[in-house]
Protein backbone atom coordinates (compact mmCIF):
# COMPACT_ATOMS: atom_id res chain seq x y z
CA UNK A 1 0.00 0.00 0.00
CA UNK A 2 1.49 3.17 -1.32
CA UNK A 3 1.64 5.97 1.35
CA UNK A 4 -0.85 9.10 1.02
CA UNK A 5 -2.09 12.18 2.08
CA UNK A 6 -5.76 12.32 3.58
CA UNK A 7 -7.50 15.47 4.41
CA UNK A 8 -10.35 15.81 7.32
CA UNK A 9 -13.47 17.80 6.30
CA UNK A 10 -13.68 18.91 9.86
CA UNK A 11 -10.70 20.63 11.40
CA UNK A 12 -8.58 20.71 7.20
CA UNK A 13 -5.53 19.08 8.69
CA UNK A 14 -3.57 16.67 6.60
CA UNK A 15 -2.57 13.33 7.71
CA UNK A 16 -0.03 10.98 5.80
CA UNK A 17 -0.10 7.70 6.16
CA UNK A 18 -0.68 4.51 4.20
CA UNK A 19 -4.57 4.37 4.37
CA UNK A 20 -6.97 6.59 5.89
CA UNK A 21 -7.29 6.37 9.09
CA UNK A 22 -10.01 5.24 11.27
CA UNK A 23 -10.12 8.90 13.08
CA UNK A 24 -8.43 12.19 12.29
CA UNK A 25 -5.19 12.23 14.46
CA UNK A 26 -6.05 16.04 15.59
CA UNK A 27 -9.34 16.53 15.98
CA UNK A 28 -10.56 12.70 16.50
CA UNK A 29 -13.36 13.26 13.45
CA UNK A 30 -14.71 9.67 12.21
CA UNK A 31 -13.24 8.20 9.07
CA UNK A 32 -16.73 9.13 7.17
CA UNK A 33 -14.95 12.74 7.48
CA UNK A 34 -11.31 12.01 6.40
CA UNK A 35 -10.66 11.64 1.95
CA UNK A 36 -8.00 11.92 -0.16
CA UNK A 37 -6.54 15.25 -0.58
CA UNK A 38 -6.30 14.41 -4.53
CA UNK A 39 -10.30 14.19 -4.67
CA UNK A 40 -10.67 17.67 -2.09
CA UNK A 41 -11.14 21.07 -2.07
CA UNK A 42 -11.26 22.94 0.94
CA UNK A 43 -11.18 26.17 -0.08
CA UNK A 44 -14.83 27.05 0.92
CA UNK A 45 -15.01 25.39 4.23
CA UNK A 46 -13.76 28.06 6.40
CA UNK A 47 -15.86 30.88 4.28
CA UNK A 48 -19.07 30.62 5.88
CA UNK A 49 -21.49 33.36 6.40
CA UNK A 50 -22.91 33.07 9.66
CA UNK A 51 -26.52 33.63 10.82
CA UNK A 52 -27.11 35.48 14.42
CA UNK A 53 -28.28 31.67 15.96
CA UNK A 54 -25.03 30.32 14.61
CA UNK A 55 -22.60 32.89 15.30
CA UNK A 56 -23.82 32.81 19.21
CA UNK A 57 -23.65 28.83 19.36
CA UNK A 58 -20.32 29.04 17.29
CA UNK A 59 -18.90 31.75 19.76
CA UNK A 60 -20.29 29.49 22.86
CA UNK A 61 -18.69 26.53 21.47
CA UNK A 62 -15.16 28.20 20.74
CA UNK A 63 -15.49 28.89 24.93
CA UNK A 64 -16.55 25.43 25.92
CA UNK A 65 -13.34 24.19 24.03
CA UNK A 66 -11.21 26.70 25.14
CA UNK A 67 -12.31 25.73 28.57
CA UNK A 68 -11.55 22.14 28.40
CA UNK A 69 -8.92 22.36 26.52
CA UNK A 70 -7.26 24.27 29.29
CA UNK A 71 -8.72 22.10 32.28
CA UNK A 72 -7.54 19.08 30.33
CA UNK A 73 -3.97 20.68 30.24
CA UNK A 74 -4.39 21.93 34.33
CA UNK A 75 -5.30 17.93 34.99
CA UNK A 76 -2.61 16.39 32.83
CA UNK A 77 -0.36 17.91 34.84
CA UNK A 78 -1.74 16.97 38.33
CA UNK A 79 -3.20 13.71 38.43
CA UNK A 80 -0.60 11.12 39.70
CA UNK A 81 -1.40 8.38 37.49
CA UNK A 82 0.02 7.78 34.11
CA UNK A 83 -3.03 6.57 32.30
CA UNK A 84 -4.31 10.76 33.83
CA UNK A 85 -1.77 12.06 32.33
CA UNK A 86 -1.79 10.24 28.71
CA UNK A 87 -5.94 10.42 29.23
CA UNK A 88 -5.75 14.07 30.02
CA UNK A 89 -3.13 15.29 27.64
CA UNK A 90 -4.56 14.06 24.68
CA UNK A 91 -7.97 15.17 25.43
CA UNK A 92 -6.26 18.70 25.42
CA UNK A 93 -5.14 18.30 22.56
CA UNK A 94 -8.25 16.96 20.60
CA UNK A 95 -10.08 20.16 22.11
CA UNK A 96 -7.59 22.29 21.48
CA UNK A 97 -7.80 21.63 17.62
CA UNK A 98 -12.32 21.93 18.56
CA UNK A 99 -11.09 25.44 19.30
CA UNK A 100 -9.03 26.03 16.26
CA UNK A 101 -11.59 25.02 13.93
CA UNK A 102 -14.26 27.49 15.59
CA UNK A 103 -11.45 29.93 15.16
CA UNK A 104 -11.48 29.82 11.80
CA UNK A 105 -15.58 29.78 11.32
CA UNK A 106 -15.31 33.05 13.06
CA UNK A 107 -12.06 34.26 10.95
CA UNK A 108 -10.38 35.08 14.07
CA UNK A 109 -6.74 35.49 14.14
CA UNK A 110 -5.92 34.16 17.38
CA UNK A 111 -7.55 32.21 20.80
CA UNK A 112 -7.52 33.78 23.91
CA UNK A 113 -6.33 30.94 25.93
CA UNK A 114 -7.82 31.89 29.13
CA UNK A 115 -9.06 32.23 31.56
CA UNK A 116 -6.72 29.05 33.15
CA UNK A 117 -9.06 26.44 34.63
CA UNK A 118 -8.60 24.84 37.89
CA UNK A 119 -8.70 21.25 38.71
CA UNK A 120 -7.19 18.87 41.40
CA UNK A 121 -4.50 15.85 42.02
CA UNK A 122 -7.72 13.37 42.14
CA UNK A 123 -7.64 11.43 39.15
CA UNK A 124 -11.69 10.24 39.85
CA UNK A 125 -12.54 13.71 40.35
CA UNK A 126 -11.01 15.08 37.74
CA UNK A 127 -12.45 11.86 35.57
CA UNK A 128 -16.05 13.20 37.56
CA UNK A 129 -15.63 16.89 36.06
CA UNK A 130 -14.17 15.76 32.84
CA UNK A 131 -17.39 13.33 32.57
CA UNK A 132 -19.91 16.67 33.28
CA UNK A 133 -18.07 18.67 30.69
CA UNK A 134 -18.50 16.65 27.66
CA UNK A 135 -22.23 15.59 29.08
CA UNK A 136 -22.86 19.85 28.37
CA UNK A 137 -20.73 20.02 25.67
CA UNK A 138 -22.68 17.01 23.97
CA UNK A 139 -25.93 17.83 24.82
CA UNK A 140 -25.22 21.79 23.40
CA UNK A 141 -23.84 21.02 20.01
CA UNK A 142 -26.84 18.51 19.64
CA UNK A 143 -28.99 21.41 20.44
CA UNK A 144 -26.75 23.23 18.00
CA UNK A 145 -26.79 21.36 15.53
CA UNK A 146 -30.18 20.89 15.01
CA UNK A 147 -30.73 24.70 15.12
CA UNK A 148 -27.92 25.35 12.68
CA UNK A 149 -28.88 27.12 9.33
CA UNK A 150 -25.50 27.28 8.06
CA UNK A 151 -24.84 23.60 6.86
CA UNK A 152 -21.13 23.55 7.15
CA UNK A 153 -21.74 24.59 11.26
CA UNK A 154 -24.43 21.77 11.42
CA UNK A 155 -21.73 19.39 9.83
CA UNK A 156 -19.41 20.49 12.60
CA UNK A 157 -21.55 20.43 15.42
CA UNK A 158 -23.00 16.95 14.06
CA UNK A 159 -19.14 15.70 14.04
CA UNK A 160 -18.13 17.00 17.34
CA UNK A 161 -20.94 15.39 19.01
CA UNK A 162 -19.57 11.84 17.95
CA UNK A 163 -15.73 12.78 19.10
CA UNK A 164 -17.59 14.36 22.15
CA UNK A 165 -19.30 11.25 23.16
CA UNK A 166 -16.12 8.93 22.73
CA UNK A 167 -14.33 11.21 25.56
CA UNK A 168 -17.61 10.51 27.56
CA UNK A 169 -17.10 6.86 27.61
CA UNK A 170 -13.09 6.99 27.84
CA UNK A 171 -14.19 8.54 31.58
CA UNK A 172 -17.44 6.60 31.95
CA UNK A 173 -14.85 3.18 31.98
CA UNK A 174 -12.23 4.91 34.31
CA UNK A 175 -15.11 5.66 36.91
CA UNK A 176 -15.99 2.19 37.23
C-alpha cells in the first residue's frame, strides 16, 4: 500500500499515512470525514457566512473548548497516574484543535487561551468533572446542531458530538 495524504473535512488538517485512518489524528473526526486530498477542495469550508443563531452557538462553542482544553492541560499535569496524564493530555489536545476550527468559522486570528481552569491531584474527580463537561458540551452542540442554518456549522456540530461522546465513555470506563 502506497503511502498518502488524507484530508479531514472537519478541522482541514492533513494526515499521511498509508490508508486513511479510522479517526483524524487532531481533531478525532470519524473516518466518514477524512478523503484523499487528490479528490478535495477545501477552499470554501472556512468561508461561511454566519446567521445570528449560529454565530452565538459558534462563539459558545469556541469557549466550551477553550475551557476544556485548558482544564484538560491543568489535569494532565496533576493527576498522579500515568493513564491521567496520557488520558488528560490528549484530550487537550483533541479540544484544542475543537477550538481552532471554531477559530477559523469566526475568521479570528488568534484564541484567547484563558481564563486558566482549575482542577485537582484526584484522578476520579477530575475523571467526575471531565465526565460533566463533555455531558454539556454534547448535549449543546446537539442542540446546536439541530438549530444550525448554516450547513457547514451543522456538519461540525453533528461531528463533534460523535468525538464528544467517545471522551464521555473513555471517563465513563475509568469511573468504574
Amino acid at each position: 500500500m502506497a503511502v498518502g495524504v488524507w484530508v479531514c473535512k472537519i478541522c482541514g488538517e492533513a494526515y499521511i499515512g498509508k490508508g486513511k485512518p479510522s479517526r483524524c489524528p487532531f481533531c478525532g473526526a470519524y473516518d466518514k470525514y477524512i478523503v484523499d486530498s487528490k479528490k478535495y477542495d477545501d477552499t470554501g469550508d472556512w468561508d461561511v457566512e454566519l446567521n445570528d443563531v449560529d454565530k452565538a452557538n459558534v462563539e459558545k462553542a469556541l469557549g466550551v473548548e477553550i475551557s476544556n482544553n485548558l482544564f484538560y492541560k491543568c489535569a494532565s499535569k496533576k493527576v498522579k497516574e500515568i493513564d491521567g496524564q496520557k488520558l488528560f493530555k490528549i484530550l487537550a489536545k483533541v479540544e484544542g484543535e475543537h477550538a481552532s476550527v471554531w477559530k477559523k468559522i469566526l475568521k479570528l486570528d488568534e484564541i484567547k487561551w484563558e481564563p486558566p481552569e482549575t482542577c485537582v491531584d484526584d484522578y476520579k474527580a477530575d475523571l467526575e468533572d471531565s465526565h460533566a463537561r463533555e455531558d454539556r458540551a454534547i448535549k449543546f452542540y446537539g442542540e446546536a446542531a439541530k438549530a444550525a442554518k448554516t450547513p457547514r456549522v451543522k456538519e461540525i456540530f453533528e461531528a463533534f458530538v460523535e468525538v464528544e461522546t467517545d471522551h464521555l465513555k473513555l471517563s465513563e470506563v475509568r469511573l468504574k
